[in-house]
C-alpha atoms as a PDB file:
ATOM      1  CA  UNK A   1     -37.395   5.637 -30.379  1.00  0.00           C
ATOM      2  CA  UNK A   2     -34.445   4.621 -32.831  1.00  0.00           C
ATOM      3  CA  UNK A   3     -36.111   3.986 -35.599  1.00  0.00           C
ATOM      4  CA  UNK A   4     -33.882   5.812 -37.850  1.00  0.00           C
ATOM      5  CA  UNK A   5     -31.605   3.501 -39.825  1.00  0.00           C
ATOM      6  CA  UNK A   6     -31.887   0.300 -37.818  1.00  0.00           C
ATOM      7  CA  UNK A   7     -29.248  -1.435 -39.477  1.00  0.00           C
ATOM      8  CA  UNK A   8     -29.064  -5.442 -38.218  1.00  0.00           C
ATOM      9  CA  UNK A   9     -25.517  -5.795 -36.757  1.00  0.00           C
ATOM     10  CA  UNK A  10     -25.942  -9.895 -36.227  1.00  0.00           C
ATOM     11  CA  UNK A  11     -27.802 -12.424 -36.716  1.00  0.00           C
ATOM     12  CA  UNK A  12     -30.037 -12.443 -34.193  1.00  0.00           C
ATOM     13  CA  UNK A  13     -31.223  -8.670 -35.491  1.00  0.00           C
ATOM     14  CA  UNK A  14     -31.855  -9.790 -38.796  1.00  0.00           C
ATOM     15  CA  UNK A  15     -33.940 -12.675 -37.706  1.00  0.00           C
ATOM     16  CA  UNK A  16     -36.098 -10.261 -35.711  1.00  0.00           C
ATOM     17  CA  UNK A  17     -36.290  -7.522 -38.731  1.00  0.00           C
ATOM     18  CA  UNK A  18     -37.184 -10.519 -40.963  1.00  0.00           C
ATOM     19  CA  UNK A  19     -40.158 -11.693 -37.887  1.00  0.00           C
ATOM     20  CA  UNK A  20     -41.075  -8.156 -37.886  1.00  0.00           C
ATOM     21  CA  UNK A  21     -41.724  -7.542 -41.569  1.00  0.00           C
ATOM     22  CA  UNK A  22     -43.165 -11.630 -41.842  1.00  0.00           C
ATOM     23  CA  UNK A  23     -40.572 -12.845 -43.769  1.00  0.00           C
ATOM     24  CA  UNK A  24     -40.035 -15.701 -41.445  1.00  0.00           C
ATOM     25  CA  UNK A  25     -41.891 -16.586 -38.866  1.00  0.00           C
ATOM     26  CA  UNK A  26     -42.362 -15.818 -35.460  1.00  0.00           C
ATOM     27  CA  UNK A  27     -41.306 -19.257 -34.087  1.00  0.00           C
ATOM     28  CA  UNK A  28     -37.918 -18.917 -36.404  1.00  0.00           C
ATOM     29  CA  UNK A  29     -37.057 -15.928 -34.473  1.00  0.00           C
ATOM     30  CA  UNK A  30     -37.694 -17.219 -31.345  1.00  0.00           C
ATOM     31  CA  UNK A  31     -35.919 -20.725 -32.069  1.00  0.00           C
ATOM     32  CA  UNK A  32     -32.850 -18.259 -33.026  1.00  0.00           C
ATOM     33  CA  UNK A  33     -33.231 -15.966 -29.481  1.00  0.00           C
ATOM     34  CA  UNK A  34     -33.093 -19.033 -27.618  1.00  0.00           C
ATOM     35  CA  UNK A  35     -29.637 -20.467 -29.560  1.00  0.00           C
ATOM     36  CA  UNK A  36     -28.054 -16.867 -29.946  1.00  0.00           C
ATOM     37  CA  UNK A  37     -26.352 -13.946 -28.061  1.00  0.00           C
ATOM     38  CA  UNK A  38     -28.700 -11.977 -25.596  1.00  0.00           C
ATOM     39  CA  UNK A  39     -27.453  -8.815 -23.405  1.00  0.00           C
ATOM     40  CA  UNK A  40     -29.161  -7.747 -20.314  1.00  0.00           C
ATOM     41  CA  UNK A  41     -27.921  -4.336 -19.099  1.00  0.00           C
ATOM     42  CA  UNK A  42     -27.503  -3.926 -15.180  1.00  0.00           C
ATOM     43  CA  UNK A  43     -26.743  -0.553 -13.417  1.00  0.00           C
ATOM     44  CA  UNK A  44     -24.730  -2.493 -10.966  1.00  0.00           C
ATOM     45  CA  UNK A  45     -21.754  -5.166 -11.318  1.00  0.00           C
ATOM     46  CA  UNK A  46     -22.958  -8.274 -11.743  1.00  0.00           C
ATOM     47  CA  UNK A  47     -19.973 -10.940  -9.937  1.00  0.00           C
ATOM     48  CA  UNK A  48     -19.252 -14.237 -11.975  1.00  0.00           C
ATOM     49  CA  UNK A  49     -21.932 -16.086  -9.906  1.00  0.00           C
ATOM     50  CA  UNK A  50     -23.894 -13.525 -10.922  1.00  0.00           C
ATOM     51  CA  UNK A  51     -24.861 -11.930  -7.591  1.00  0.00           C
ATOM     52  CA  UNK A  52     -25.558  -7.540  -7.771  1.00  0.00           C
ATOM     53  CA  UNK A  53     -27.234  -7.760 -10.711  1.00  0.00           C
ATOM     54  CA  UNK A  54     -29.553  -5.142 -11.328  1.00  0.00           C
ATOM     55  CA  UNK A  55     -31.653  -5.438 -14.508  1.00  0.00           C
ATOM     56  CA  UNK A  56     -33.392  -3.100 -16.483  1.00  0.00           C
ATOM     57  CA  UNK A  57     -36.941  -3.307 -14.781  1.00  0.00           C
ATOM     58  CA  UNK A  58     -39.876  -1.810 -17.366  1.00  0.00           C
ATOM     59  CA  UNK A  59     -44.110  -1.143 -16.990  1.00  0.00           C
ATOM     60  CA  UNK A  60     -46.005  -1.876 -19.850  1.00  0.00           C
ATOM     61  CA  UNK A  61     -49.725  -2.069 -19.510  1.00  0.00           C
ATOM     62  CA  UNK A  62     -49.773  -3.082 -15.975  1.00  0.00           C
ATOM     63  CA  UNK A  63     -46.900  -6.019 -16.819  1.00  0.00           C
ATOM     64  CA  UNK A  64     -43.737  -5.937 -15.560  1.00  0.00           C
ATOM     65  CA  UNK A  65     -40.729  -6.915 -17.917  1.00  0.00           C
ATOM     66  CA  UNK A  66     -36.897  -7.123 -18.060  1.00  0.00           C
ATOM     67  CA  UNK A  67     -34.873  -4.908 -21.130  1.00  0.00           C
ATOM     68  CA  UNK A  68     -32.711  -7.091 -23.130  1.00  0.00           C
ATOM     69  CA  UNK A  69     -30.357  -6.387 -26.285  1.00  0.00           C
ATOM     70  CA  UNK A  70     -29.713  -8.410 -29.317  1.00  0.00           C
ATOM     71  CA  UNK A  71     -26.366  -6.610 -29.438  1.00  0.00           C
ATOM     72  CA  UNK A  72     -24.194  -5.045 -26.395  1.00  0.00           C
ATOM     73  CA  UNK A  73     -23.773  -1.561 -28.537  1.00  0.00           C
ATOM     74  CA  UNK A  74     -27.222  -1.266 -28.480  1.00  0.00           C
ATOM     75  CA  UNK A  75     -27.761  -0.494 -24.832  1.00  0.00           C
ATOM     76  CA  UNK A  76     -25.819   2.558 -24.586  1.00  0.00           C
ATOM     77  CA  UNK A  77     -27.769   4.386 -26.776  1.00  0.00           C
ATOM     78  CA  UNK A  78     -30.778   4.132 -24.656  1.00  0.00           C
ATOM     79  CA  UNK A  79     -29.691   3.384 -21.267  1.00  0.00           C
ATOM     80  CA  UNK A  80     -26.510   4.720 -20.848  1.00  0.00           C
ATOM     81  CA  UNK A  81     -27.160   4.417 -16.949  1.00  0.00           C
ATOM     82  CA  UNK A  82     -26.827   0.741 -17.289  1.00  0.00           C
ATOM     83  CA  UNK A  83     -22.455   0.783 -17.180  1.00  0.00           C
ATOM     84  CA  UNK A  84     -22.701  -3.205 -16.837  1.00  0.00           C
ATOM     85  CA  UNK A  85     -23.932  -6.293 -18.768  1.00  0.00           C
ATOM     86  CA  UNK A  86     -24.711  -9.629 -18.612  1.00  0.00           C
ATOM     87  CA  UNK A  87     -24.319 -11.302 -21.820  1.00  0.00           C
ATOM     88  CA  UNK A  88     -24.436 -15.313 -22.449  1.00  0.00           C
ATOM     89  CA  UNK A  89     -23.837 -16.841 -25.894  1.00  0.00           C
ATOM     90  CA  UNK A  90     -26.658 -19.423 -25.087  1.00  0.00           C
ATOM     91  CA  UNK A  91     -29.900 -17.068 -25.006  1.00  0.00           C
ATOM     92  CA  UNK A  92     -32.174 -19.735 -23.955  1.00  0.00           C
ATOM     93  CA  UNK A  93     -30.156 -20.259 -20.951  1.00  0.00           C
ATOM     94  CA  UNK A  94     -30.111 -16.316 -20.071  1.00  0.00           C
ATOM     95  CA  UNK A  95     -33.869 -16.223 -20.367  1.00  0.00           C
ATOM     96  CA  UNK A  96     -34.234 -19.177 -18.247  1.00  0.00           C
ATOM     97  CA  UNK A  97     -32.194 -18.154 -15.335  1.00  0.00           C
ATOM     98  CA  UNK A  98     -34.604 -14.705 -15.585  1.00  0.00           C
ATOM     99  CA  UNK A  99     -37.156 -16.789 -14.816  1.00  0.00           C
ATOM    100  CA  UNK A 100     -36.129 -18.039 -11.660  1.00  0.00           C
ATOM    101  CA  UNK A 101     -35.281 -14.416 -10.614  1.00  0.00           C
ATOM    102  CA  UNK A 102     -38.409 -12.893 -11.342  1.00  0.00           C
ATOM    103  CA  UNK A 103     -40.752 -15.138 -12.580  1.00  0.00           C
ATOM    104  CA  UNK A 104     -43.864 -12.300 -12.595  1.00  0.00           C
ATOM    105  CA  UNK A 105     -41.976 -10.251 -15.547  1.00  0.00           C
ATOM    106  CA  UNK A 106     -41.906 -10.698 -19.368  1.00  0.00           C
ATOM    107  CA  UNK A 107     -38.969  -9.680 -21.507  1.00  0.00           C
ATOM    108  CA  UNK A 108     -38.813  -6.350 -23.858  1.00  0.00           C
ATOM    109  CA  UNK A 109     -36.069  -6.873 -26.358  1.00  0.00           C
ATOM    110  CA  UNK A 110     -34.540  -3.999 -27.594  1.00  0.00           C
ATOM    111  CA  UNK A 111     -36.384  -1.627 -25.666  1.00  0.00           C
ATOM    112  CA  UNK A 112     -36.587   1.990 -27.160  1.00  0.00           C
ATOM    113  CA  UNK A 113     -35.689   0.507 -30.663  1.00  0.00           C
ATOM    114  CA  UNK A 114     -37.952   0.038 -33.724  1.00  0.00           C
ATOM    115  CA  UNK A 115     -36.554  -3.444 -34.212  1.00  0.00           C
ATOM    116  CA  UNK A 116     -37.955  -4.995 -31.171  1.00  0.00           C
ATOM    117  CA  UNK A 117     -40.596  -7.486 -29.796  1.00  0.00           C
ATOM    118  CA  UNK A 118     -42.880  -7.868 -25.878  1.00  0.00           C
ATOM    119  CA  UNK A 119     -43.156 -10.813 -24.634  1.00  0.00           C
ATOM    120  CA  UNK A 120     -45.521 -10.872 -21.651  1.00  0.00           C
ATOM    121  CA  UNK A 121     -45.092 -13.443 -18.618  1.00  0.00           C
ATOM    122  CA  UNK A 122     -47.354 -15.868 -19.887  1.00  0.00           C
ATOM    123  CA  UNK A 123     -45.444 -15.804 -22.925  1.00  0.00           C
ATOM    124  CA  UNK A 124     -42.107 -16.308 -20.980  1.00  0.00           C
ATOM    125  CA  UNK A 125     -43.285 -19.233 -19.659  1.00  0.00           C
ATOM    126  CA  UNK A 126     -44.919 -21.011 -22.749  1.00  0.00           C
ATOM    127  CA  UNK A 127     -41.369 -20.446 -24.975  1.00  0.00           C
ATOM    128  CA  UNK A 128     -39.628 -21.754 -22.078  1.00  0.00           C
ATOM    129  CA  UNK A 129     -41.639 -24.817 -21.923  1.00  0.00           C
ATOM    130  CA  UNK A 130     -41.755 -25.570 -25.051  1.00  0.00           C
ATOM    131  CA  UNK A 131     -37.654 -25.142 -26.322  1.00  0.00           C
ATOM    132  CA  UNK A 132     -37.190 -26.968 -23.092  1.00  0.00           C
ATOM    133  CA  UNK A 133     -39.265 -29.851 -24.170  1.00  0.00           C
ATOM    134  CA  UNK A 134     -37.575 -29.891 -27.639  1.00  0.00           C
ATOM    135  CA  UNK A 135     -33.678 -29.616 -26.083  1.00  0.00           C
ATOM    136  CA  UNK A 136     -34.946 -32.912 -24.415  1.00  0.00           C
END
């Protein structure tokens, strides 16, 4: 695990730092993740209609979940299989279009990292709900 020197390199990492360490709270963070930058490594070329993707896929206690980076640089240091990336300045939008594509997995962000959260399936869902009720 990186947890040596975990220096924040945007904003999106220093929200999660700060959730980590309760300086703001969760539902700050997660307002942020769903505005902000989010990078999903793929070990195949994903096309711009975003066909051959092939996502990080991860087991944690029986759950299945997709890795994804608060900053590109990030992956390579723990998945330097993963030569591709999808990245979308609209993070919310990113996690939503996971859904559709497998809608039994959870996200781990930052995978491998000590600045990092799980968010299990059911959890998926519920943020997705909810930002999408407050976008409307």
């Amino acid at each position: 695990m990186e947890n040596d020197n975990f220096t924040p390199v945007n904003k999106l990492e220093l929200m999660l730092t700060k959730a980590q360490d309760g300086t703001i709270p969760l539902e700050e963070f997660l307002e942020a993740l769903m505005q902000l930058e989010l990078h999903i490594p793929s070990e195949t070329e994903v096309n711009e209609d975003q066909s051959g993707f092939s996502p990080m896929l991860l087991t944690k206690n029986d759950n299945n979940f997709i890795g994804v980076f608060t900053a590109r640089e990030r992956i390579e240091k723990v998945a330097p299989q993963f030569k591709f990336c999808l990245s979308n300045p609209q993070g919310g939008e990113l996690l939503k279009w996971l859904r559709t594509i497998a809608p039994n997995c959870g996200i781990l962000i930052n995978p491998g990292f000590y600045a990092g959260l799980e968010i299990s399936p059911d959890g998926m869902d519920g943020i997705i709900r909810d930002f999408s009720t407050k976008a409307s």
